[in-house]
Protein backbone atom coordinates (compact mmCIF):
# COMPACT_ATOMS: atom_id res chain seq x y z
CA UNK A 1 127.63 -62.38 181.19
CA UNK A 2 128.03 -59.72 183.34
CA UNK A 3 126.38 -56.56 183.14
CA UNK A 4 129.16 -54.35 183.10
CA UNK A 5 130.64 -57.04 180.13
CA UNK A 6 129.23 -55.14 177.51
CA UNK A 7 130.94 -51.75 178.67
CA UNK A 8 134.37 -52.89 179.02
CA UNK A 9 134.18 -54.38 175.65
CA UNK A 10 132.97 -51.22 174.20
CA UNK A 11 135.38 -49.19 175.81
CA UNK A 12 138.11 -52.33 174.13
CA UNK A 13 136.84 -52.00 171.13
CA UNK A 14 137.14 -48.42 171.24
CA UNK A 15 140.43 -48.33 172.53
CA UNK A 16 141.61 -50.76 169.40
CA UNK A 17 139.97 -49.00 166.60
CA UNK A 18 141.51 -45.50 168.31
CA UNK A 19 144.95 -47.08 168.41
CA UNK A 20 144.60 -44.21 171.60
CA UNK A 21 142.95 -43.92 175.15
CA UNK A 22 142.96 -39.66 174.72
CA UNK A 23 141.49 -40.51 171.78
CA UNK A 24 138.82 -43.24 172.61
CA UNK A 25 138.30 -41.35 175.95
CA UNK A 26 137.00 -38.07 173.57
CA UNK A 27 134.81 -40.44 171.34
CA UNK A 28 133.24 -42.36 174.59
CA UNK A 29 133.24 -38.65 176.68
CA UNK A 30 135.05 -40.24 179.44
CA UNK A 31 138.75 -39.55 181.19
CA UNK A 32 141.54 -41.12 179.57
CA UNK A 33 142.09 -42.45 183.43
CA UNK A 34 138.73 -44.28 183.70
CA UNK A 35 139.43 -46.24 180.18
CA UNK A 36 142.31 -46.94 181.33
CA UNK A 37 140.91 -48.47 184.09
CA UNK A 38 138.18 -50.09 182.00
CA UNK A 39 140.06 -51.45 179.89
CA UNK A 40 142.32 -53.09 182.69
CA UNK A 41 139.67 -54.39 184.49
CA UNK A 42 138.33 -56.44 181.76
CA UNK A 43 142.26 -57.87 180.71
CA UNK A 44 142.64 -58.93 184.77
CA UNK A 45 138.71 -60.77 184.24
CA UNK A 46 139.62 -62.70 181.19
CA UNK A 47 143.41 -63.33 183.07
CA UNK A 48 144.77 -61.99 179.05
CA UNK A 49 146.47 -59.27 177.45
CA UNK A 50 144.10 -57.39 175.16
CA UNK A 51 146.54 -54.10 173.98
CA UNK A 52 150.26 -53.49 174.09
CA UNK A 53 150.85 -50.39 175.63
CA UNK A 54 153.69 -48.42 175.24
CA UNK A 55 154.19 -44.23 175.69
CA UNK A 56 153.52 -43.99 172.10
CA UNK A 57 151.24 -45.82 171.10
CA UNK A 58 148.77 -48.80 171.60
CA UNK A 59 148.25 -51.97 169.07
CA UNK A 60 146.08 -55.06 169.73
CA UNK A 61 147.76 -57.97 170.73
CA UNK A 62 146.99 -61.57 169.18
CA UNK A 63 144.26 -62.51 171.93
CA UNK A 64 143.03 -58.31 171.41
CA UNK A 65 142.73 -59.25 167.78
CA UNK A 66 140.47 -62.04 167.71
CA UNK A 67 138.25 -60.07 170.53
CA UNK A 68 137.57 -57.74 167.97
CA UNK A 69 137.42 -59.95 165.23
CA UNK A 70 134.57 -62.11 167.17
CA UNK A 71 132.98 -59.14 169.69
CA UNK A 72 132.98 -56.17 167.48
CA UNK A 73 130.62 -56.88 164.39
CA UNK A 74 128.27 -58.20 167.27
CA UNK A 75 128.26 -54.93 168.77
CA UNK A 76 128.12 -52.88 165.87
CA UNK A 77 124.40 -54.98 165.21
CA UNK A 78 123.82 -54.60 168.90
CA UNK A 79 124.09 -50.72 168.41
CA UNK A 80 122.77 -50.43 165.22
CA UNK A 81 119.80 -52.33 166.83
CA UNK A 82 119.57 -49.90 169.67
CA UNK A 83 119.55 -46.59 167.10
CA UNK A 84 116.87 -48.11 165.35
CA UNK A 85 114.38 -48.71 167.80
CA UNK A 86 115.66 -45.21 168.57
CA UNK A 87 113.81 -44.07 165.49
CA UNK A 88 110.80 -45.65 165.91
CA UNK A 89 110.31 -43.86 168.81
CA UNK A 90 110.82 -40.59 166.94
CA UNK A 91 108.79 -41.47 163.72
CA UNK A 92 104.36 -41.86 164.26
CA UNK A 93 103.18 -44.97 163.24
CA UNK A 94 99.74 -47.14 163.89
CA UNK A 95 96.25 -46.82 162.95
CA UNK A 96 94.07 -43.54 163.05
CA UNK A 97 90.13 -43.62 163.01
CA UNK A 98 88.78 -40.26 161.54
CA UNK A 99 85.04 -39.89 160.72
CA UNK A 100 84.30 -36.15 159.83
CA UNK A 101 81.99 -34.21 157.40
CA UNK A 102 81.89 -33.99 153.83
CA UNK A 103 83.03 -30.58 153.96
CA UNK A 104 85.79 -30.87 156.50
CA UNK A 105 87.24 -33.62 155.08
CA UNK A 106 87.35 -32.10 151.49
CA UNK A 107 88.60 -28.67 152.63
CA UNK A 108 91.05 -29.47 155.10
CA UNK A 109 91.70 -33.05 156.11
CA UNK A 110 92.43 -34.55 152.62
CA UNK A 111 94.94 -31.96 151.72
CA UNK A 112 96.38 -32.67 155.17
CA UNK A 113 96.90 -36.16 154.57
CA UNK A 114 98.55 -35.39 151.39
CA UNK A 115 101.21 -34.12 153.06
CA UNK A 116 101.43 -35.92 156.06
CA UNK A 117 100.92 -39.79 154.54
CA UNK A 118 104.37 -39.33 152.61
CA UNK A 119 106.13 -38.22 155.49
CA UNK A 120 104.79 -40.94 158.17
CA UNK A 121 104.79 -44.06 155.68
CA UNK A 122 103.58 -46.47 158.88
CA UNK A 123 100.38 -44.23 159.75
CA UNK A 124 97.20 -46.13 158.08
CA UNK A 125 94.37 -43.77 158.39
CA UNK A 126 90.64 -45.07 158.42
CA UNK A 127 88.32 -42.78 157.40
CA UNK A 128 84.71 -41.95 157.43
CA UNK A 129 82.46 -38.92 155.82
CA UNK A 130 79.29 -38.33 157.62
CA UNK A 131 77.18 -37.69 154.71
CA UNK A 132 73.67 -36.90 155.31
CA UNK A 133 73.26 -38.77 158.42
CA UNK A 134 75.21 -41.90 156.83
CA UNK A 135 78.73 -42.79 157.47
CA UNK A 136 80.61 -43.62 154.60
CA UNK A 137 83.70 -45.61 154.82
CA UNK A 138 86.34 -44.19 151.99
CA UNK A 139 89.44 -45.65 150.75
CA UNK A 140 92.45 -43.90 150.61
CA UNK A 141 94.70 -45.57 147.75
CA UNK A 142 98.58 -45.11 148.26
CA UNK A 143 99.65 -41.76 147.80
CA UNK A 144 101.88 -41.49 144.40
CA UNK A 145 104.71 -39.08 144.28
CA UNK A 146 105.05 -38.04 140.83
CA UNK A 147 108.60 -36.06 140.89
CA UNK A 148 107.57 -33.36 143.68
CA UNK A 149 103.63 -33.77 142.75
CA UNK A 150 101.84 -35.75 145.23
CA UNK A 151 98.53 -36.95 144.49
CA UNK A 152 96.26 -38.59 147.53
CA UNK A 153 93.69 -40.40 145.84
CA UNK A 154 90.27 -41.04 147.06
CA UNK A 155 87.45 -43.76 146.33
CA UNK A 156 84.35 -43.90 148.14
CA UNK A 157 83.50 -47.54 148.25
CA UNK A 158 83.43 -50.08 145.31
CA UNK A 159 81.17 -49.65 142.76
CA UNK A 160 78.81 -52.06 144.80
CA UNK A 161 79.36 -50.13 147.45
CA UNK A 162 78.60 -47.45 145.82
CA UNK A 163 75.53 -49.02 144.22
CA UNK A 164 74.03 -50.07 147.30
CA UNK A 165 74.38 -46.65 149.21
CA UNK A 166 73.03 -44.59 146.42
CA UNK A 167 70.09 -47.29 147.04
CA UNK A 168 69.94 -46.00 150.83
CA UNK A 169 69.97 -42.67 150.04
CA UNK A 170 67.57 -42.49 147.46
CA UNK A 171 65.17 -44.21 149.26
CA UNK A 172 63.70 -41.30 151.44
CA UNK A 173 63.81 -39.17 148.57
CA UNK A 174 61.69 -41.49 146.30
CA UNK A 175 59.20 -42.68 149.27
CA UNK A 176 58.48 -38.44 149.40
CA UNK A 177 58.53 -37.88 145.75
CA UNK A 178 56.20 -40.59 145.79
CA UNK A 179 53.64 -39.03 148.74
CA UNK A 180 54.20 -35.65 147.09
CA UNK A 181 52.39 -37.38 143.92
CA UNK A 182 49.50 -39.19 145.02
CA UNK A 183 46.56 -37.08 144.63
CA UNK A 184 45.24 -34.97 147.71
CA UNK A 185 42.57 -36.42 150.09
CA UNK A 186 38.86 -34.55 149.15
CA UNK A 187 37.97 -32.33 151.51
CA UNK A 188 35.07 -32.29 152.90
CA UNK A 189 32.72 -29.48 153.57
């Protein structure tokens, strides 16, 4: 297959559904002369008549019929194909690594993503809080839209998780508590 094949069937197909070259020409943005031409040049290729012409009008012929019968659902995937990965190019999508503070992420980040998750379905956003020196991985559960309500629910860790961090953080705290009890060294004097 040619490359220009795919044109000149276009420009056909166009041509048939128009029953028109002023017309088809419009829709393609093209002179009525060149799809003219087009459309020739593809009829002397395949050595067939595709469209009767007269000054009147225009009408498929057998041979024209089948074409379209056969060619055009093939190019209607082939440009509803082409639109599509059209869109992804317009719509965000992937993976996004955020690790911010407690604060930030409360204030303004969380209320961001409440807003933006709906819109951008294909974003997955990782997060992490800095909390007192520590990261801590959260979970963002799938945002539910309740009517116009949208609610972005967050869970930090599982309750082992959870469990085991409070463990970490304590830790410090208790070893000081701890040092803060034992009774003061004598002094000597």
């Amino acid at each position: 297959m040619r490359r220009s094949d795919l044109g000149e069937l276009a420009a056909f197909l166009a041509v048939a559904e128009e029953r028109s070259f002023t017309r088809a020409a419009a829709r393609l943005g093209t002179s009525q002369s060149a799809l003219s031409h087009t459309v020739r040049a593809l009829e002397e290729r395949l050595e067939i008549r595709l469209l009767n012409r007269t000054t009147r009008s225009v009408a498929p012929t057998p041979a024209g019929e089948r074409l379209i019968r056969s060619v055009g659902p093939r190019l209607e995937e082939i440009d509803a194909e082409l639109r599509a990965l059209g869109e992804l190019r317009k719509k965000p999508a992937g993976a996004i690594r955020i690790t911010t503070g407690e604060l930030a992420a409360e204030s303004t980040l969380l209320p961001a993503l409440t807003k933006l998750l709906p819109r951008y379905p294909d974003i997955q956003v990782e997060l992490t809080i800095e909390r007192k020196g520590k990261q801590v991985p959260v979970k963002l559960s799938d945002v539910n839209i309740d009517g116009k309500k949208i609610a972005l629910t967050v869970q930090l860790m599982t309750p082992q998780e959870r469990s085991a961090l409070l463990e970490r953080i304590r830790e410090p705290y208790e070893s000081a508590a701890a040092a803060n009890d034992a009774p003061a060294p004598a002094r000597q004097g």
